[in-house]
PDB file of N, CA and C in Angstrom:
ATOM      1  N   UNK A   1      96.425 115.776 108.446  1.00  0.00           N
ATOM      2  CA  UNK A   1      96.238 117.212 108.580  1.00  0.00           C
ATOM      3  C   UNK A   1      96.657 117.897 107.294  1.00  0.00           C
ATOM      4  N   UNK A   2      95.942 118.541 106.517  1.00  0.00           N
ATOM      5  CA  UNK A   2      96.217 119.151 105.485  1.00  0.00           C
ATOM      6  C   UNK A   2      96.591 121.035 105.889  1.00  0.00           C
ATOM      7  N   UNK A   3      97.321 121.199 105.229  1.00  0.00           N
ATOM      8  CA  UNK A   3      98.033 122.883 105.442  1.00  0.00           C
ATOM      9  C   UNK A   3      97.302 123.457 104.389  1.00  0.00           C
ATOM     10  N   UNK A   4      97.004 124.449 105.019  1.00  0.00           N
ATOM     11  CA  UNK A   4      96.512 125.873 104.229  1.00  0.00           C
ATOM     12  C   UNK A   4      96.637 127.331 104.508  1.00  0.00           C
ATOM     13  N   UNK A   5      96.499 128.260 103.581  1.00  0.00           N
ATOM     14  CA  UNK A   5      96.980 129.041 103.259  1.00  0.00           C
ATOM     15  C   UNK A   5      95.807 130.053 103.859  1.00  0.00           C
ATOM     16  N   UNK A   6      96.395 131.224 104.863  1.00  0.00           N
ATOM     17  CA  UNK A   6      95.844 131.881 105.097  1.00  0.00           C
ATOM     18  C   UNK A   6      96.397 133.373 104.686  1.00  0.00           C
ATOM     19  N   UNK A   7      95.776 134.504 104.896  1.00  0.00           N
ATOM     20  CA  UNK A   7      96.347 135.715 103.981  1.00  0.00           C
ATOM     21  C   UNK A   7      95.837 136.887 104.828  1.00  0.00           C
ATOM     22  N   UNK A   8      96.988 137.150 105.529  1.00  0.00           N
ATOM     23  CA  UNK A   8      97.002 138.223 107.057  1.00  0.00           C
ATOM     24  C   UNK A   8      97.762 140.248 106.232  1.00  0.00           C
ATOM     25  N   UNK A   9      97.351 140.322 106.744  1.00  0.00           N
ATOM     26  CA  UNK A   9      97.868 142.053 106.795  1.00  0.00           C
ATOM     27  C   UNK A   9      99.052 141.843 107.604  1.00  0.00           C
ATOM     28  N   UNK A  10     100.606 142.573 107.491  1.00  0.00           N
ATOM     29  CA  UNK A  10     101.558 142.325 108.706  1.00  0.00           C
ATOM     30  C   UNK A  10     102.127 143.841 108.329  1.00  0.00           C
ATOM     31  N   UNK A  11     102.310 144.817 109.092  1.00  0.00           N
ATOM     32  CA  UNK A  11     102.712 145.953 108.816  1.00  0.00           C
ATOM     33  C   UNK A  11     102.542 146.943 107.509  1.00  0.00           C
ATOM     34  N   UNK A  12     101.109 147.047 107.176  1.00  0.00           N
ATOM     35  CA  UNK A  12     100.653 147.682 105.838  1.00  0.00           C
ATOM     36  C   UNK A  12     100.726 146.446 105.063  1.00  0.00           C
ATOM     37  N   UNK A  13     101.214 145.318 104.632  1.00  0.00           N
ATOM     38  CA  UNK A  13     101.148 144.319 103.364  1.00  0.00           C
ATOM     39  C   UNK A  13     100.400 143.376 103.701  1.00  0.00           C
ATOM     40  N   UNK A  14     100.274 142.727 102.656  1.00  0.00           N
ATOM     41  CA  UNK A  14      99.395 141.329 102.761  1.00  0.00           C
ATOM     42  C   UNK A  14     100.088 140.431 101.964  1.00  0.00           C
ATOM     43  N   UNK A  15     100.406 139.154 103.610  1.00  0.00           N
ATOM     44  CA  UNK A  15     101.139 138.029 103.208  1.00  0.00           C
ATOM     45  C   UNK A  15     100.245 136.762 103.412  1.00  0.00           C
ATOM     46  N   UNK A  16     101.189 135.706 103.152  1.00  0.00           N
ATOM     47  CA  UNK A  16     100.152 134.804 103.392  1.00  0.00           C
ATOM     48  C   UNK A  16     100.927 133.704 104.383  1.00  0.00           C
ATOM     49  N   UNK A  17     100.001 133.394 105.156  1.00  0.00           N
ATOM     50  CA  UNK A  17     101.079 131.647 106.041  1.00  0.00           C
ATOM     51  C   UNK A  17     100.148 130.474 105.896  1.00  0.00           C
ATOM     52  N   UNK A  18     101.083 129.491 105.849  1.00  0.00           N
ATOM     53  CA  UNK A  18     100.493 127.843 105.413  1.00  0.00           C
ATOM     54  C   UNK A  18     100.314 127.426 107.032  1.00  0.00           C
ATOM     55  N   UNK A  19      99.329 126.820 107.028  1.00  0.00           N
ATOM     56  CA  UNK A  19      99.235 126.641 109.236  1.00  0.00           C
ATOM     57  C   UNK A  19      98.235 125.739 108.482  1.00  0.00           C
ATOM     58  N   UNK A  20      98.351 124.639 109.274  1.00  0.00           N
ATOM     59  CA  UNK A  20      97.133 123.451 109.373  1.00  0.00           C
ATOM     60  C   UNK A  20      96.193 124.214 110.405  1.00  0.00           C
ATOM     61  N   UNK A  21      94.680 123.694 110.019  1.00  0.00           N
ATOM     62  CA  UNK A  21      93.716 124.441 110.553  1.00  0.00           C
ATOM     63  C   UNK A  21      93.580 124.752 112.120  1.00  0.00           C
ATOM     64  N   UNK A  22      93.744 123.739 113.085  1.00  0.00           N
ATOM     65  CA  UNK A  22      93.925 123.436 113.893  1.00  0.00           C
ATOM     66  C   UNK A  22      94.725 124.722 114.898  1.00  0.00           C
ATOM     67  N   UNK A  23      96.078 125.051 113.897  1.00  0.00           N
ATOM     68  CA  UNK A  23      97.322 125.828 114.827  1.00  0.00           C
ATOM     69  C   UNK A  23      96.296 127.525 114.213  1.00  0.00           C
ATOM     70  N   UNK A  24      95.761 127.407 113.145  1.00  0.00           N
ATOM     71  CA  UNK A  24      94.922 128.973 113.013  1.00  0.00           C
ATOM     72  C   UNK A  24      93.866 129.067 114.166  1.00  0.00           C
ATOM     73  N   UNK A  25      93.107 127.720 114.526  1.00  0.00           N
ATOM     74  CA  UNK A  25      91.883 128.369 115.484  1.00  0.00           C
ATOM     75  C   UNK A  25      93.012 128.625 116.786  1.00  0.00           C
ATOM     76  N   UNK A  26      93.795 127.655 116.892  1.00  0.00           N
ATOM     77  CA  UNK A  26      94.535 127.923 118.400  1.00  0.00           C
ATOM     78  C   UNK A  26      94.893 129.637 118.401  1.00  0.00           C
ATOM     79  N   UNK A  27      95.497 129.896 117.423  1.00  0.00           N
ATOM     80  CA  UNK A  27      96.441 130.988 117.620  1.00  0.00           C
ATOM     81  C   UNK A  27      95.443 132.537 117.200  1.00  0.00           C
ATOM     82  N   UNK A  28      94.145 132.017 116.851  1.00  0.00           N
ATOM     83  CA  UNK A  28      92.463 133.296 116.836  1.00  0.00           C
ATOM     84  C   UNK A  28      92.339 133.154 118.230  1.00  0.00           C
ATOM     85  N   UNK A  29      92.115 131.674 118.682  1.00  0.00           N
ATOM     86  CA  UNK A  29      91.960 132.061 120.488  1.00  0.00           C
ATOM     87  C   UNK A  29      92.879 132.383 121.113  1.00  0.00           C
ATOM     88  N   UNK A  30      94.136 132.400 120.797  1.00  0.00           N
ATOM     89  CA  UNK A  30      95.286 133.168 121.912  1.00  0.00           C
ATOM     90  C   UNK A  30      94.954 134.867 121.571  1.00  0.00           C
ATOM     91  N   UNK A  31      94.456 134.565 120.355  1.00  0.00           N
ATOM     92  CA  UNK A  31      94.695 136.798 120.014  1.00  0.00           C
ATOM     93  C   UNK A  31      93.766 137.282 121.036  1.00  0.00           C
ATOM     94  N   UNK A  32      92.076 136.236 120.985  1.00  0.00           N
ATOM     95  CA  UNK A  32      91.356 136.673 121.213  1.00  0.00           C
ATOM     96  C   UNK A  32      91.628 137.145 123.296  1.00  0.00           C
ATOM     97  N   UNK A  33      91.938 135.687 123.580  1.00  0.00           N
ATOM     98  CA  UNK A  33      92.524 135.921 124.955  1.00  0.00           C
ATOM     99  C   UNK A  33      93.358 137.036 125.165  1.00  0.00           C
ATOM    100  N   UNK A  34      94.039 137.452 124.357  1.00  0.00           N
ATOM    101  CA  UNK A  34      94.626 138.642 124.954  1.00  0.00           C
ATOM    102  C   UNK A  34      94.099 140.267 123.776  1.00  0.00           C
ATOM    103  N   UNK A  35      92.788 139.917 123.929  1.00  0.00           N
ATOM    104  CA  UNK A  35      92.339 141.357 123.559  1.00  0.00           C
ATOM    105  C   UNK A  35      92.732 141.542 121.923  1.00  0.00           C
ATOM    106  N   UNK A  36      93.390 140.607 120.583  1.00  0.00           N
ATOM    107  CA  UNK A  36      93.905 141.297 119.974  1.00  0.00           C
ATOM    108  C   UNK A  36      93.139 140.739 118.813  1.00  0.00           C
ATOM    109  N   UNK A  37      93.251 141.022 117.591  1.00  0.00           N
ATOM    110  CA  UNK A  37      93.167 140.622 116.720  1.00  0.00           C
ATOM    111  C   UNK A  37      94.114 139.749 115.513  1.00  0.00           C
ATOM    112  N   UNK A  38      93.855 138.696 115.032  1.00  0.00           N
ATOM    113  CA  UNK A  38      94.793 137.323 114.663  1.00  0.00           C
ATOM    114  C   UNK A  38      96.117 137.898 113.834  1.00  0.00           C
ATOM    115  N   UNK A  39      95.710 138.904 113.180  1.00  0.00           N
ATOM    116  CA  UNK A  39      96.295 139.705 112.403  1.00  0.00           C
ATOM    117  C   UNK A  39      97.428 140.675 113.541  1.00  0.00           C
ATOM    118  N   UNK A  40      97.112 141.103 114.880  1.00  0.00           N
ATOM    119  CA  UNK A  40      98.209 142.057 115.074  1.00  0.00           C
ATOM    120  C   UNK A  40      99.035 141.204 116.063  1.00  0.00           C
ATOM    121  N   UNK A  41      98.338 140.045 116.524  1.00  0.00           N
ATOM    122  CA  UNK A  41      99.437 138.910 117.056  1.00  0.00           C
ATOM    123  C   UNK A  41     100.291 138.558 116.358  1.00  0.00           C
ATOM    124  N   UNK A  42      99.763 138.031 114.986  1.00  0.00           N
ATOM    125  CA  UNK A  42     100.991 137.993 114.236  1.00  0.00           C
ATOM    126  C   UNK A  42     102.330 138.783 113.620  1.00  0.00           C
ATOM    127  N   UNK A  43     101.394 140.174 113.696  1.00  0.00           N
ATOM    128  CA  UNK A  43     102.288 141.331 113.527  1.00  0.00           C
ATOM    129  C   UNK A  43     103.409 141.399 114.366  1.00  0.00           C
ATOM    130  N   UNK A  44     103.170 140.870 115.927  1.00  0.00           N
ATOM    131  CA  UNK A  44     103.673 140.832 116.920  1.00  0.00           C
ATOM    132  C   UNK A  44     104.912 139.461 116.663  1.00  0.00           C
ATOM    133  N   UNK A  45     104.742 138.324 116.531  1.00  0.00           N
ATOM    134  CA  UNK A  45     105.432 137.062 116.344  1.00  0.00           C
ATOM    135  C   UNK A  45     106.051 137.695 115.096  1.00  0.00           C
ATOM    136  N   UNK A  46     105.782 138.461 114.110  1.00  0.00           N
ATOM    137  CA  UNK A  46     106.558 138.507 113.114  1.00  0.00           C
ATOM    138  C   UNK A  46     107.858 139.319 113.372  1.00  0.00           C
ATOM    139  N   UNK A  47     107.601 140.463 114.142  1.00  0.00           N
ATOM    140  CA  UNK A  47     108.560 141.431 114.605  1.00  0.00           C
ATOM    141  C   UNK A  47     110.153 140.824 115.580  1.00  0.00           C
ATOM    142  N   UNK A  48     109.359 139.572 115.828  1.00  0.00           N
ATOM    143  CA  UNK A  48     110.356 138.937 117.297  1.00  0.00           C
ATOM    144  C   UNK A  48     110.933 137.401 116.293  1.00  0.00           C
ATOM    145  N   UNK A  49     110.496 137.256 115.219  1.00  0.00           N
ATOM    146  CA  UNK A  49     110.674 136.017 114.880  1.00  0.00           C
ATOM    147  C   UNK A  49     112.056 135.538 114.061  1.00  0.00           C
ATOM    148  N   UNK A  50     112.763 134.134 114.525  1.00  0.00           N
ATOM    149  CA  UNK A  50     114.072 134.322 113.360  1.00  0.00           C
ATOM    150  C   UNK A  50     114.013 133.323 112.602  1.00  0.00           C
ATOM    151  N   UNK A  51     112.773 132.493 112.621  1.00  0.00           N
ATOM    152  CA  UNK A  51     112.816 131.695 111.322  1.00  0.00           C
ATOM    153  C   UNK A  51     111.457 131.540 110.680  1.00  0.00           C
ATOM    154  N   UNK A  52     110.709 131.290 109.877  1.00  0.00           N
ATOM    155  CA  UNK A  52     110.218 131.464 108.879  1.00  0.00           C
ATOM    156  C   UNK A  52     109.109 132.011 109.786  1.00  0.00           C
ATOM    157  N   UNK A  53     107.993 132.542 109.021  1.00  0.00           N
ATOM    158  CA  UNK A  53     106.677 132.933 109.891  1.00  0.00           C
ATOM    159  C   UNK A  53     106.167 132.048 110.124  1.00  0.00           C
ATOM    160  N   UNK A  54     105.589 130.860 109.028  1.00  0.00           N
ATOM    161  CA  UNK A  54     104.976 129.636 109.720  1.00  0.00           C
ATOM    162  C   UNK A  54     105.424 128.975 110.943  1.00  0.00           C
ATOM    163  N   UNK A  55     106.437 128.698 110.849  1.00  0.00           N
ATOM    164  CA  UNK A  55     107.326 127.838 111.944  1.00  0.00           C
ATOM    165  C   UNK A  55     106.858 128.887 113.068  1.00  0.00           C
ATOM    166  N   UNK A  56     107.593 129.814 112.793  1.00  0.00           N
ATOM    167  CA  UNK A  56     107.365 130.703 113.935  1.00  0.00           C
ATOM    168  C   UNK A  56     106.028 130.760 114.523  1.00  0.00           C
ATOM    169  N   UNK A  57     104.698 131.143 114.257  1.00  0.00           N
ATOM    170  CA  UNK A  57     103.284 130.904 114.408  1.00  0.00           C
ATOM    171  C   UNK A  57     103.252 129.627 115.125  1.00  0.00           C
ATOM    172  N   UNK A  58     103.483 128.316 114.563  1.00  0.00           N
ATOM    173  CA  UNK A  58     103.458 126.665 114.838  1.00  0.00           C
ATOM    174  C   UNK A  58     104.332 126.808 116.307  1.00  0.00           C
ATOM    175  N   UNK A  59     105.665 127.065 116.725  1.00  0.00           N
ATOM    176  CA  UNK A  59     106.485 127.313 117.702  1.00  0.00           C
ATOM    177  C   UNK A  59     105.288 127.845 119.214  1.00  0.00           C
ATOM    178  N   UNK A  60     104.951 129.195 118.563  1.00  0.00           N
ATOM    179  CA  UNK A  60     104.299 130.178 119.096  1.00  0.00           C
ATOM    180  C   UNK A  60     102.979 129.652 120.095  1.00  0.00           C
ATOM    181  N   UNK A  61     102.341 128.859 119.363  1.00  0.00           N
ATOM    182  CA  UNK A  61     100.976 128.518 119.128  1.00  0.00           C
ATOM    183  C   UNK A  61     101.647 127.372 120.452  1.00  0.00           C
ATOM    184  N   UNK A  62     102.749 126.517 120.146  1.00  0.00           N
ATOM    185  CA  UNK A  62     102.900 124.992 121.389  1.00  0.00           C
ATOM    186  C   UNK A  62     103.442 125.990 122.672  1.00  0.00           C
ATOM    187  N   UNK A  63     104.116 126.484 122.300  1.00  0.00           N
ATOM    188  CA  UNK A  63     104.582 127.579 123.708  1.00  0.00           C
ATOM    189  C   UNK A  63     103.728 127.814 124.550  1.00  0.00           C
ATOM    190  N   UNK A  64     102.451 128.447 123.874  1.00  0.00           N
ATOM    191  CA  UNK A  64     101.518 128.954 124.642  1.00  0.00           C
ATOM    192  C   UNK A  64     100.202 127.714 125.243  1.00  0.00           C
ATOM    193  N   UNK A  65     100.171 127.058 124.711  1.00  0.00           N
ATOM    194  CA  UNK A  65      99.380 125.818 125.002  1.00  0.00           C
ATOM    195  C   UNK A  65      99.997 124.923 125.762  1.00  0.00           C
ATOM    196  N   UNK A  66     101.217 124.704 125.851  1.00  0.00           N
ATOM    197  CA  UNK A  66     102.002 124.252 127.177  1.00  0.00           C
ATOM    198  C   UNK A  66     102.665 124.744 128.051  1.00  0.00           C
ATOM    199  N   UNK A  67     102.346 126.038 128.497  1.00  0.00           N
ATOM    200  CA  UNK A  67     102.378 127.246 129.281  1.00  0.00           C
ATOM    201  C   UNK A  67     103.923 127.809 129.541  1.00  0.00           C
ATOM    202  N   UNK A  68     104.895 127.669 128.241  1.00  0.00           N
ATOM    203  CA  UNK A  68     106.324 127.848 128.267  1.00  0.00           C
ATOM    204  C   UNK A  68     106.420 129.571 128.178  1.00  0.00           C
TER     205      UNK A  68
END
């Protein structure tokens, strides 16, 4: 699995997170499931998060796929 670099808007800026491809489509279909866009989910995980954003996203992404 190779990591790459994606480059999101998070409260007015533009950052970027390393996510293997895989945890980006998962976590476009969780936004999409709940109405949002990939960008304000993350806005969302970023606001609640205490360790890095990636991790956090990667965390986020198994939580929800194993219904924790």
């Amino acid at each position: 699995m190779s990591v790459r670099k994606y480059s999101v808007m998070i409260a007015g800026h533009r950052t970027s997170v390393s996510l293997e491809p895989e945890f980006y489509a998962a976590l476009k279909k969780i936004a999409a499931g709940k109405g949002m866009t990939p960008a304000e989910l993350i806005t969302q995980i970023d606001a609640e998060r205490t360790d890095s954003l990636s991790s956090s996203l990667r965390v986020f992404v198994l939580k929800a796929v194993s219904g924790d």
